[in-house]
N, C-alpha and C. Protein backbone atom coordinates (compact mmCIF):
# COMPACT_ATOMS: atom_id res chain seq x y z
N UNK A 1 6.94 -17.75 -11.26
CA UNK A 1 6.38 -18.92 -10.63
C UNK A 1 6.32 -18.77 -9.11
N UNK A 2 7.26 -17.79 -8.53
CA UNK A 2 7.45 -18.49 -7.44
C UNK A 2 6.20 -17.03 -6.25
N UNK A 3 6.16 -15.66 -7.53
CA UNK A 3 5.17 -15.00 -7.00
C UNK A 3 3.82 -15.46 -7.38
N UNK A 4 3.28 -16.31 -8.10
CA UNK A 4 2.18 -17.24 -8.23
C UNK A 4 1.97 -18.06 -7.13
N UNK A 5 2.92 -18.85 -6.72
CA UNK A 5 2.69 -19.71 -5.49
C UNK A 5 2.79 -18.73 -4.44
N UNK A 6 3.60 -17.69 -3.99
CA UNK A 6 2.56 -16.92 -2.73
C UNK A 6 1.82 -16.36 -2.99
N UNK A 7 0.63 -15.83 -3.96
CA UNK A 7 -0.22 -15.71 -3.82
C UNK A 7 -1.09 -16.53 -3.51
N UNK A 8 -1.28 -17.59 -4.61
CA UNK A 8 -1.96 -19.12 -4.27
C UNK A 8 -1.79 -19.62 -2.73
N UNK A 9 -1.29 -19.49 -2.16
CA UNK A 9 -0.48 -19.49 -0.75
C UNK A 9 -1.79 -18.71 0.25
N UNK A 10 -1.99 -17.42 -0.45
CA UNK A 10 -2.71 -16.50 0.43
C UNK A 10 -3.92 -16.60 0.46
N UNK A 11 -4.51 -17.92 -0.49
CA UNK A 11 -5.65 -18.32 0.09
C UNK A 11 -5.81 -19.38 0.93
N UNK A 12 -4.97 -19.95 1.48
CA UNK A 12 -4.95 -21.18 2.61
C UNK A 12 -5.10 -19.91 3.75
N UNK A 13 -4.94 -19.13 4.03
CA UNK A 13 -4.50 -18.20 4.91
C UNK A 13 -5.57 -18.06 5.68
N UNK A 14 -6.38 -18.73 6.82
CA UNK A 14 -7.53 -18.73 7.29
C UNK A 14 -7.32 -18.21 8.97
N UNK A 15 -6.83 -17.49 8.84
CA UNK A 15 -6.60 -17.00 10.49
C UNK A 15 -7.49 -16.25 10.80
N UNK A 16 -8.07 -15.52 9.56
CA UNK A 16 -9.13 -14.47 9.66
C UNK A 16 -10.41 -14.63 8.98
N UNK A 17 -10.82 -15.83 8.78
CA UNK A 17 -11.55 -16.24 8.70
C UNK A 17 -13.27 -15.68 9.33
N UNK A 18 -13.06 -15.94 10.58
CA UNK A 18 -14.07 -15.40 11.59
C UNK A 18 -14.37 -13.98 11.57
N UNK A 19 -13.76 -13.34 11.79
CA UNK A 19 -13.76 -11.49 11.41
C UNK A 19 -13.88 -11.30 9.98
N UNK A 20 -13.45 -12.01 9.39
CA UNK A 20 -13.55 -11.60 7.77
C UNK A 20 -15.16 -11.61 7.72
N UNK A 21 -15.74 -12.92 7.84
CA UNK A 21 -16.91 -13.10 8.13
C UNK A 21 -17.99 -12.34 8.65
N UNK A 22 -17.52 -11.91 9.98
CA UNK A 22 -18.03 -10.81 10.54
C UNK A 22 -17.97 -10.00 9.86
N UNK A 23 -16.96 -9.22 9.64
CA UNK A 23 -17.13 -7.65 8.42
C UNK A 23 -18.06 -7.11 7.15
N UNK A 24 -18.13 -8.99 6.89
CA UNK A 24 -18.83 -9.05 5.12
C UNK A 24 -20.33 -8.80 5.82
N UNK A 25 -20.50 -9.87 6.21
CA UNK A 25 -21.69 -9.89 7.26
C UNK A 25 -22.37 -8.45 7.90
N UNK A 26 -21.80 -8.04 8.40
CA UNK A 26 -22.24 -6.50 8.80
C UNK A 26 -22.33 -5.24 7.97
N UNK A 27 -21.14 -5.98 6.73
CA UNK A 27 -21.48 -4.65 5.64
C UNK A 27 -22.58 -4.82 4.66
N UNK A 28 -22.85 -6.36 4.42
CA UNK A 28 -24.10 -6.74 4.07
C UNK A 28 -25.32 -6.22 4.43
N UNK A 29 -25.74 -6.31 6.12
CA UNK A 29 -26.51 -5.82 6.54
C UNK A 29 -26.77 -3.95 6.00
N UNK A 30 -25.52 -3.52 6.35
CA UNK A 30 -25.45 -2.22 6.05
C UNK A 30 -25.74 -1.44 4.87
N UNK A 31 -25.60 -2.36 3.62
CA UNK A 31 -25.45 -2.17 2.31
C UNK A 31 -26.82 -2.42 1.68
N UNK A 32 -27.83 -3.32 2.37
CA UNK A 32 -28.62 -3.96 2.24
C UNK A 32 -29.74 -2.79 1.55
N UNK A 33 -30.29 -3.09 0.87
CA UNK A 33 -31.51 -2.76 -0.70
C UNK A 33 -31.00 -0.88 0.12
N UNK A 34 -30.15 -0.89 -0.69
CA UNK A 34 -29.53 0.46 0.06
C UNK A 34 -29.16 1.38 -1.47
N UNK A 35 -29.15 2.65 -2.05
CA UNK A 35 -28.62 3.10 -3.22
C UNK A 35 -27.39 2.98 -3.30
N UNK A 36 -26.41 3.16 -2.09
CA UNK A 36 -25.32 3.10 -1.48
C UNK A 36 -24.56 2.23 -2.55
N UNK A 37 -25.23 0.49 -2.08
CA UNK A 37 -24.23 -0.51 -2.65
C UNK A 37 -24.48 -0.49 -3.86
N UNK A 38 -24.93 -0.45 -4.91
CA UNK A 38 -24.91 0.02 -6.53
C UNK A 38 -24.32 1.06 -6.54
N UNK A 39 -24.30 1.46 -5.80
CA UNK A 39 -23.08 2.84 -6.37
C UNK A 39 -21.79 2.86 -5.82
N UNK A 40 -21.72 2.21 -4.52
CA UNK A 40 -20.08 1.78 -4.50
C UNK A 40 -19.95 0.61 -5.09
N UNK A 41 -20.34 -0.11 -5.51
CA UNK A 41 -19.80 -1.29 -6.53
C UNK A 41 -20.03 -1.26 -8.21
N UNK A 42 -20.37 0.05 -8.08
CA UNK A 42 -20.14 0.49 -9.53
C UNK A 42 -21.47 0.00 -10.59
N UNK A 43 -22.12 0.04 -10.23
CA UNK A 43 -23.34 -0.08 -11.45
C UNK A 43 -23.62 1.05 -12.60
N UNK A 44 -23.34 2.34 -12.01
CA UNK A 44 -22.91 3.23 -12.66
C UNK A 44 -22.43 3.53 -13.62
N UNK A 45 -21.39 2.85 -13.72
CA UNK A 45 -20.44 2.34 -14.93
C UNK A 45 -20.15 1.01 -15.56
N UNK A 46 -20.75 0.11 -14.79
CA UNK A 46 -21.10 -0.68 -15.65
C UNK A 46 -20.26 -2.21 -15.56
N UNK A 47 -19.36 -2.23 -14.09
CA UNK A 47 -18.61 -2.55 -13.47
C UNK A 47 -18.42 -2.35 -12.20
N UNK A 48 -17.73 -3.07 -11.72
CA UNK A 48 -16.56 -2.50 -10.07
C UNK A 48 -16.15 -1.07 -9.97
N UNK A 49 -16.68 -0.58 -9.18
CA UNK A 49 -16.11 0.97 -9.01
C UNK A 49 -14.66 0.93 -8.52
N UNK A 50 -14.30 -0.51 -7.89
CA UNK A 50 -12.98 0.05 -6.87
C UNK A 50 -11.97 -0.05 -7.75
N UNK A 51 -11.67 -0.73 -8.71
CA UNK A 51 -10.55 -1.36 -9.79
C UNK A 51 -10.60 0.20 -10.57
N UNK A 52 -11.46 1.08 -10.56
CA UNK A 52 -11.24 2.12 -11.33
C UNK A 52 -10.70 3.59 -10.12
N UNK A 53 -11.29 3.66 -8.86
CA UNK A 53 -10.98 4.55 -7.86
C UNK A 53 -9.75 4.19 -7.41
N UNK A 54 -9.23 2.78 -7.20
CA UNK A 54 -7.86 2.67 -6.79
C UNK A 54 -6.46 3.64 -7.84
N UNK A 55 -6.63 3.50 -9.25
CA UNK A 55 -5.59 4.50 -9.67
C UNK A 55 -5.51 5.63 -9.52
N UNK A 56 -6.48 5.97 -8.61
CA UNK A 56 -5.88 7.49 -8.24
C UNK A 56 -4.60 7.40 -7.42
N UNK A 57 -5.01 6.96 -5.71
CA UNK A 57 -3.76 7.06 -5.07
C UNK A 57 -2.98 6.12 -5.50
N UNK A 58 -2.67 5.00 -6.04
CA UNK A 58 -1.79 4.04 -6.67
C UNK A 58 -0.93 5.14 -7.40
N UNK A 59 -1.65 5.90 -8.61
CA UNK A 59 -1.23 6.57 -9.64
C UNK A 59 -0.38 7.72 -8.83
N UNK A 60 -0.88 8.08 -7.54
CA UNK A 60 -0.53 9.66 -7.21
C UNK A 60 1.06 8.87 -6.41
N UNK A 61 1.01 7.77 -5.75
CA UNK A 61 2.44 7.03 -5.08
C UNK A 61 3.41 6.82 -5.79
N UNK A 62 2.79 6.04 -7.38
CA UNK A 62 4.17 5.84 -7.87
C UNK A 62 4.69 7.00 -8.71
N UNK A 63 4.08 8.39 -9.08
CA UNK A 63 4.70 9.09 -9.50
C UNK A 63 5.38 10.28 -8.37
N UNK A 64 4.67 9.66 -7.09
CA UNK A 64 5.89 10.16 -5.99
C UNK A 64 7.15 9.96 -5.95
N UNK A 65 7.41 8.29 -6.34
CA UNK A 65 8.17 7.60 -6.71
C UNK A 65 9.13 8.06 -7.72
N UNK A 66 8.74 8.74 -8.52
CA UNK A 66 9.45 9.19 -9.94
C UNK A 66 9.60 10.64 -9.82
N UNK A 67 9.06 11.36 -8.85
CA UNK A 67 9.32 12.76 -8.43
C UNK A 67 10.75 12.82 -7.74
N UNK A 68 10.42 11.26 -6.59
CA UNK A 68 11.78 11.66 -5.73
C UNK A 68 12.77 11.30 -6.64
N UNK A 69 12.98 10.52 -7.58
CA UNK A 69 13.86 10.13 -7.98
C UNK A 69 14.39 11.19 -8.92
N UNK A 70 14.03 12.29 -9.00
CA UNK A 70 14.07 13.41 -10.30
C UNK A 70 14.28 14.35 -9.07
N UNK A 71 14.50 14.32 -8.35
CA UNK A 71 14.69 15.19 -6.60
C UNK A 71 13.78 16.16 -6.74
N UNK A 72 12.60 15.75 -7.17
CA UNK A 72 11.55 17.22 -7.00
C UNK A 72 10.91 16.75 -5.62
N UNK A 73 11.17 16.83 -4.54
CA UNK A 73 10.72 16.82 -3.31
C UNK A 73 8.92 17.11 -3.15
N UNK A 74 9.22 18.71 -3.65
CA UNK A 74 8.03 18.68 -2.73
C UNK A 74 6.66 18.41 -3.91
N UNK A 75 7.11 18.16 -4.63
CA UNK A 75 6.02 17.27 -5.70
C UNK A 75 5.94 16.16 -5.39
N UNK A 76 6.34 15.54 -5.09
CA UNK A 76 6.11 13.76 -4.15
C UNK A 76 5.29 13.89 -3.03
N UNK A 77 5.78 15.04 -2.08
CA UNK A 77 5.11 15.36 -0.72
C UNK A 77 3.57 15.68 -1.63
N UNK A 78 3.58 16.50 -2.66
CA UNK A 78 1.95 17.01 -2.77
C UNK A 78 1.10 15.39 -3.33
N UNK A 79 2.01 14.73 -3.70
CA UNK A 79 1.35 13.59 -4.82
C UNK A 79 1.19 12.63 -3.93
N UNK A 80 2.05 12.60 -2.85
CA UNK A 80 1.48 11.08 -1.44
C UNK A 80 0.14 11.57 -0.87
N UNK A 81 0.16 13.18 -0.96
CA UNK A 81 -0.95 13.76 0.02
C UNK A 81 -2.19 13.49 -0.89
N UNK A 82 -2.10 13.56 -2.09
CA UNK A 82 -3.48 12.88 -2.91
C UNK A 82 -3.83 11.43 -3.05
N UNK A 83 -2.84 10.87 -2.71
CA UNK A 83 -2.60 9.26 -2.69
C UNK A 83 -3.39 9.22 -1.19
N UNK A 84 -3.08 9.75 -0.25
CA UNK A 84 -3.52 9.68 1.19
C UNK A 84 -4.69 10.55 1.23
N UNK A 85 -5.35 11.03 0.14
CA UNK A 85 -6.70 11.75 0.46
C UNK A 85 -7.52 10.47 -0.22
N UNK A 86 -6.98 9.81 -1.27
CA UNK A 86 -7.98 9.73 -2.09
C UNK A 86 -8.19 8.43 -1.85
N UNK A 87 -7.43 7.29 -0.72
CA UNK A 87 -7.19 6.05 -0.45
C UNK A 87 -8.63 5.53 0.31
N UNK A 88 -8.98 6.20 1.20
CA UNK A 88 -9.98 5.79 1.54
C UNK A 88 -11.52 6.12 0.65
N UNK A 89 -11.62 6.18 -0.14
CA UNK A 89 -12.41 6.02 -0.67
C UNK A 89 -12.73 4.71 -1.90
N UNK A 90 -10.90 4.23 -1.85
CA UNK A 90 -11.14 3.00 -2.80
C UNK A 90 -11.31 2.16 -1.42
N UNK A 91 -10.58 2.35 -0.37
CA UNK A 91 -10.89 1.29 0.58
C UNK A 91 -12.63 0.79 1.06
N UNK A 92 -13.44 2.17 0.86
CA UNK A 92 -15.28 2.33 1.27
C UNK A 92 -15.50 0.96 -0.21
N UNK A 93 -15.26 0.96 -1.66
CA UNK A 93 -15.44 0.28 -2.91
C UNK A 93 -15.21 -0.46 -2.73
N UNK A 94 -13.93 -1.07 -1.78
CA UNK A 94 -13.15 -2.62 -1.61
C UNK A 94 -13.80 -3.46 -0.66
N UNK A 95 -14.65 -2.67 0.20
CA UNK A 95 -15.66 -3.11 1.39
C UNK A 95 -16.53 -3.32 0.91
N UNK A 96 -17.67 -2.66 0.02
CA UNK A 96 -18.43 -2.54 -0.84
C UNK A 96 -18.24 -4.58 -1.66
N UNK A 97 -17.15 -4.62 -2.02
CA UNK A 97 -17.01 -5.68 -2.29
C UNK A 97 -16.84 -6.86 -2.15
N UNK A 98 -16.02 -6.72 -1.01
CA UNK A 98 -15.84 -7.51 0.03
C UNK A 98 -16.84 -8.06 0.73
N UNK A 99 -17.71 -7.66 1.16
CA UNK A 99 -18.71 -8.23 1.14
C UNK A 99 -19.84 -9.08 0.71
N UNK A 100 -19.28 -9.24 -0.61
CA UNK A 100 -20.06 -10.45 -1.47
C UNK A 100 -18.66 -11.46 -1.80
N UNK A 101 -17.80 -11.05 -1.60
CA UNK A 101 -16.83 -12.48 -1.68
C UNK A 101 -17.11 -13.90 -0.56
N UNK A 102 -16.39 -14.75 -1.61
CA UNK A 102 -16.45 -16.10 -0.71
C UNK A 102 -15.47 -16.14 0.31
N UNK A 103 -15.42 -17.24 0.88
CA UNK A 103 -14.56 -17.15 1.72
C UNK A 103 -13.23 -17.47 1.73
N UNK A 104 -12.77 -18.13 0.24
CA UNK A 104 -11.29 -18.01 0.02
C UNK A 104 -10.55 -17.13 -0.47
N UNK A 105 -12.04 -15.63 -1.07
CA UNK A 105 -11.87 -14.56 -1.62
C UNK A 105 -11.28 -13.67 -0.66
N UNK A 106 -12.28 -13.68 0.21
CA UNK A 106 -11.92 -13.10 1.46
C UNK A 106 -10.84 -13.21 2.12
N UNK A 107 -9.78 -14.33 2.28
CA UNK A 107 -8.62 -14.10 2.58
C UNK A 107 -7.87 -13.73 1.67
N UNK A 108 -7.83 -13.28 0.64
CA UNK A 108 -7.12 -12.70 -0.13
C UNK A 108 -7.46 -11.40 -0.05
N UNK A 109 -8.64 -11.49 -0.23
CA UNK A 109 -9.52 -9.76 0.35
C UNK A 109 -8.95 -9.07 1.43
N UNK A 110 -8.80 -9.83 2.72
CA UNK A 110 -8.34 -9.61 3.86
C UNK A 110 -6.70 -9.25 4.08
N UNK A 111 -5.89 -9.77 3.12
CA UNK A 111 -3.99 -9.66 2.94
C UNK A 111 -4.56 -8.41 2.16
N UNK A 112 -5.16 -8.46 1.41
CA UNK A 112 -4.86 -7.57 0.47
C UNK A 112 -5.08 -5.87 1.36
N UNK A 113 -6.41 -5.85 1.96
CA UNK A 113 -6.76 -4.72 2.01
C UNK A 113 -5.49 -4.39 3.44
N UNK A 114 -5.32 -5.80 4.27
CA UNK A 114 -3.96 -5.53 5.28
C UNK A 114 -2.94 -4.64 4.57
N UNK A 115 -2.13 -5.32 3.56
CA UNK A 115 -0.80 -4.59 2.65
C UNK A 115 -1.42 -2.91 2.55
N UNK A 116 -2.71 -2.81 2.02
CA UNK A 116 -2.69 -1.37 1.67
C UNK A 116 -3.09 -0.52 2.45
N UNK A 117 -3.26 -1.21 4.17
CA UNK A 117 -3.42 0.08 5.19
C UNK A 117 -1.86 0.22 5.65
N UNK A 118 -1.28 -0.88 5.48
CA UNK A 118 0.54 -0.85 5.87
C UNK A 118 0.89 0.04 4.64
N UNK A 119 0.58 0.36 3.21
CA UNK A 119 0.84 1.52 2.72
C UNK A 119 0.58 2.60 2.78
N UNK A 120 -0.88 2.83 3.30
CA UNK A 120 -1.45 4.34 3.67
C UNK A 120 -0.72 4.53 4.93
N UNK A 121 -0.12 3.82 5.52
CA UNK A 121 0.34 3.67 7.06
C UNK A 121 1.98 4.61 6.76
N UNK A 122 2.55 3.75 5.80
CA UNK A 122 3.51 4.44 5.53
C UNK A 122 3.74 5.48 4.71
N UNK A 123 2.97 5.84 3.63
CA UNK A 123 2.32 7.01 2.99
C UNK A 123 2.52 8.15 3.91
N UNK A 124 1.78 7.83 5.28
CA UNK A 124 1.25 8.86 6.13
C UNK A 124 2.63 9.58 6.68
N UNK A 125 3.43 8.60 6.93
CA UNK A 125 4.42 8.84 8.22
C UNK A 125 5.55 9.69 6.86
N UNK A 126 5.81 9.37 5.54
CA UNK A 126 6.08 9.97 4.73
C UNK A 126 5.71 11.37 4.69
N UNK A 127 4.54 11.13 4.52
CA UNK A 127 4.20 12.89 4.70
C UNK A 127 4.52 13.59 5.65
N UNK A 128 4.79 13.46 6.68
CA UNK A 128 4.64 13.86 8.00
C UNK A 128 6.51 14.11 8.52
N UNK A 129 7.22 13.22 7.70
CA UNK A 129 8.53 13.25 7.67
C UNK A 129 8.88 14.39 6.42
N UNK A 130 8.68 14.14 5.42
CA UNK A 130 8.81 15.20 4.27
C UNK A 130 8.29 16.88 4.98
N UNK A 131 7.20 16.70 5.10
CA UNK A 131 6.59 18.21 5.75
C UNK A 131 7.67 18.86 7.00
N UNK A 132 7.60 18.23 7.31
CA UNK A 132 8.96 18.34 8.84
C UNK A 132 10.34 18.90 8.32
N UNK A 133 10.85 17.42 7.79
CA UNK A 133 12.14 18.20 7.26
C UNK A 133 12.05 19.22 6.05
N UNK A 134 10.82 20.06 5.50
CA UNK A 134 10.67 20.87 4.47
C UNK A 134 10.55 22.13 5.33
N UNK A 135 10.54 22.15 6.88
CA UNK A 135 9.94 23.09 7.67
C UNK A 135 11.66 23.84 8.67
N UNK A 136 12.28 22.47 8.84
CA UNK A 136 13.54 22.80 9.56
C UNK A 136 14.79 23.50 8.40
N UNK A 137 15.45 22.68 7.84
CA UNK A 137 16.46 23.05 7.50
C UNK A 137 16.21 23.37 6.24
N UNK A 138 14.65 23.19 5.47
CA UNK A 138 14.29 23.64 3.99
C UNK A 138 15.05 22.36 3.03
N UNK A 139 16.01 21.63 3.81
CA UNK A 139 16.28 20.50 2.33
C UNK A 139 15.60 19.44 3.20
N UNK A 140 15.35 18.15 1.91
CA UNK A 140 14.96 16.85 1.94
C UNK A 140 15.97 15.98 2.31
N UNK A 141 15.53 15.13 3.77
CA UNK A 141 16.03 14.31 4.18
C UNK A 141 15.65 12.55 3.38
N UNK A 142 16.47 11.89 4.05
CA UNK A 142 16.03 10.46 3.34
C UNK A 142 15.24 10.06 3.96
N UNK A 143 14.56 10.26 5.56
CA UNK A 143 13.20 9.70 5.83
C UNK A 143 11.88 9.19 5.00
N UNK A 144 11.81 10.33 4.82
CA UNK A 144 10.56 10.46 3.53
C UNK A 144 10.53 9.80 2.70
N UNK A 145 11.36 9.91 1.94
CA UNK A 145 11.36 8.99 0.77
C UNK A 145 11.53 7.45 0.98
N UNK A 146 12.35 7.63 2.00
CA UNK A 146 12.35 5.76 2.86
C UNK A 146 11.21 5.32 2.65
N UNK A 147 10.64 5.66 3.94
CA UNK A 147 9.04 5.22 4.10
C UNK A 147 8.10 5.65 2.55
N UNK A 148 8.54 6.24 1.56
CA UNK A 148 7.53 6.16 0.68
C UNK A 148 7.98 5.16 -0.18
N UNK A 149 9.47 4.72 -0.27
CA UNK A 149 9.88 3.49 -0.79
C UNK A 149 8.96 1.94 -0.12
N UNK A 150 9.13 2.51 0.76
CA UNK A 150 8.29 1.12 2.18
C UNK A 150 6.98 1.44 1.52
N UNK A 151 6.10 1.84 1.61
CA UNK A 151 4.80 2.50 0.89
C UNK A 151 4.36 1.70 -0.18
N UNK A 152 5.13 2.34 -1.06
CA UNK A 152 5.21 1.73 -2.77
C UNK A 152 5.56 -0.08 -3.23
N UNK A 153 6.41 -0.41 -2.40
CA UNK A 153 6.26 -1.91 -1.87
C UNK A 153 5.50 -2.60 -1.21
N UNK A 154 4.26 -1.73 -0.17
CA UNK A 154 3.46 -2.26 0.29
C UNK A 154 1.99 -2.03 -1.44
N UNK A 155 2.52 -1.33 -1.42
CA UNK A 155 0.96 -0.87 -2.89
C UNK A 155 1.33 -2.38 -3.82
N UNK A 156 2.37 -2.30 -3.61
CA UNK A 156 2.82 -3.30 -4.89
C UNK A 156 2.31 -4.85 -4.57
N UNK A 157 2.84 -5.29 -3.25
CA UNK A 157 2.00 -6.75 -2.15
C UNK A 157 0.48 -6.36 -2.71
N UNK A 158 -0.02 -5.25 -2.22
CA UNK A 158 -1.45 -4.79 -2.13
C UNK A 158 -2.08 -5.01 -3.37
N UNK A 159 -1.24 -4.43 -5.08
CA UNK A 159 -1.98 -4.87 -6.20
C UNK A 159 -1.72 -6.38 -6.44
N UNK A 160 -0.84 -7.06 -6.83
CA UNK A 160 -0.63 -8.13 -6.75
C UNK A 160 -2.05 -9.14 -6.18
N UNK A 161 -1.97 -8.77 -5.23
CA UNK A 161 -2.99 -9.65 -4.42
C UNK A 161 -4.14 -9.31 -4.94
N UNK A 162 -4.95 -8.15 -4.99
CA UNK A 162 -5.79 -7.65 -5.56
C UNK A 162 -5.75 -8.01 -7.47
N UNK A 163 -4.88 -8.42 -7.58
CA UNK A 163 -5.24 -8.51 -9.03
C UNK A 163 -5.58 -10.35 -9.29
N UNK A 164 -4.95 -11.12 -8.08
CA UNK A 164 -5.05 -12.19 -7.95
C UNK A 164 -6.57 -12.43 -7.34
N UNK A 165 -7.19 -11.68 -6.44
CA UNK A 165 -8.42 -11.62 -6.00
C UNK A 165 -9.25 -12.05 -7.62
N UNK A 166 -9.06 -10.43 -8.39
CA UNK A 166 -10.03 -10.17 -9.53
C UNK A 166 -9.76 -11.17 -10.90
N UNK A 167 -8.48 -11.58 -10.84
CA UNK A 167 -8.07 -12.39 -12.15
C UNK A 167 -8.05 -13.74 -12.01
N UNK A 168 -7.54 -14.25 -10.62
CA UNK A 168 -7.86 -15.71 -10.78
C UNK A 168 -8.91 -16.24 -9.83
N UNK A 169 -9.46 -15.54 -8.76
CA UNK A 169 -10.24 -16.19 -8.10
C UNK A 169 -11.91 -15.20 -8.44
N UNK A 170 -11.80 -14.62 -9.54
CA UNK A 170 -12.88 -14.01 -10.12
C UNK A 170 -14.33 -13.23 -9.09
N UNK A 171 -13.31 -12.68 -8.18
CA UNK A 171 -14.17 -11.80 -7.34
C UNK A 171 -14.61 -10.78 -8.19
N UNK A 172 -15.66 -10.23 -8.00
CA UNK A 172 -16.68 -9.02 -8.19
C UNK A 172 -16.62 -9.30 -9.71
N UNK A 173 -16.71 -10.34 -10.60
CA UNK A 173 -17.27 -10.96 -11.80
C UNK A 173 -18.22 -11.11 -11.97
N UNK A 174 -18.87 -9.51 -12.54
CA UNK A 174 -20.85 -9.81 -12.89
C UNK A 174 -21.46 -9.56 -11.20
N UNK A 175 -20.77 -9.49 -10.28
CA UNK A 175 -21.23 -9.09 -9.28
C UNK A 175 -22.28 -8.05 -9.32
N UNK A 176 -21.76 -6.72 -10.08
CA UNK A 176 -21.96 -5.42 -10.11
C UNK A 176 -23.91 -5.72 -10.74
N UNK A 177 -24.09 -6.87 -11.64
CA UNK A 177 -25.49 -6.69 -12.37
C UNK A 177 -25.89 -7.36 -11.25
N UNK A 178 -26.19 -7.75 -9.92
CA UNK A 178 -27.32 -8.11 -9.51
C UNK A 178 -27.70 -6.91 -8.76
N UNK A 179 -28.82 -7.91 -7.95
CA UNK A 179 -29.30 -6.63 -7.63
C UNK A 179 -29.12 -6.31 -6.12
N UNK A 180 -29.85 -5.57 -4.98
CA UNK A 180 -29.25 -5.53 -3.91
C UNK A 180 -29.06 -7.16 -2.99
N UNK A 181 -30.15 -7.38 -3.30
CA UNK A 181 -30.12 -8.35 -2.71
C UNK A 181 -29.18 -9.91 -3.06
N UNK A 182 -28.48 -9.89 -3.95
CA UNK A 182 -27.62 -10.51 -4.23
C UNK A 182 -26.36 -11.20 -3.15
């Protein structure tokens, strides 16, 4: 109940309102009778492309998650680095989408896609700590895995919200069949 009400919560959230606006607005323009937006919003398949491109790096974090915990180090380090290759490309799908949301979508749109640059954010600094201490003394420090703990809690804010976007406030529902101009 009480993670229902902050989500529900995160659509009063209008601080960003104006820029949200702006963004949709400009990616609109951008997207506009374009091949582009049918194919990042998934017409292709027959659906939302991003709800299907996000389990990659989702998928590649939390079995970082289950690497470190099995102390295979540098299998976490290779599995954040696919999580951190493959992130921006659900983020290009989430824009893609974002752009046809409303505007209470959009602040949820807006927390949401926030949480998952604070995970690629910490993803990054993970890698960058893991690679380091794999370079000095050859063992694994707790940096790394810190920040990929911090990471994996931000993915987690990040689906949550995103699933609250797609499940209760029914963003990108049938979106995908119109047409550009939609």
């Amino acid at each position: 109940m009480m993670l229902n009400r902050l989500l529900r919560a995160a659509e009063s959230v209008d601080r960003f309102d104006e820029p949200s606006e702006k963004l949709a607005h400009r990616l609109r323009r951008i997207l506009k009778n374009r091949p582009a937006d049918r194919v990042l919003r998934g017409s292709w398949i027959g659906h939302p492309a991003h709800p299907l491109i996000v389990t990659v790096p989702i998928g590649a974090w939390v079995c970082s998650a289950a690497f470190d915990a099995l102390r295979q180090r540098e299998a976490a380090r290779r599995l954040i680095a696919i999580g951190a290759l493959t992130a921006p490309l659900a983020v290009i799908t989430g824009l893609a989408e974002f752009s046809r949301l409303s505007t209470v979508q959009r602040r949820v749109g807006a927390l949401h896609l926030s949480t998952n640059v604070v995970a690629q954010a910490c993803y990054l600094i993970s890698h960058r700590c893991r690679t380091r201490e794999a370079k000095s003394a050859g063992t694994a420090g707790t940096a790394g895995t810190l920040w990929g703990l911090a990471g994996l809690a931000a993915v987690a804010a990040g689906g949550a919200l995103g699933g609250h976007l797609s499940y209760a406030l029914g963003a990108g529902v049938h979106e995908w069949q119109e047409g550009p101009e939609a």
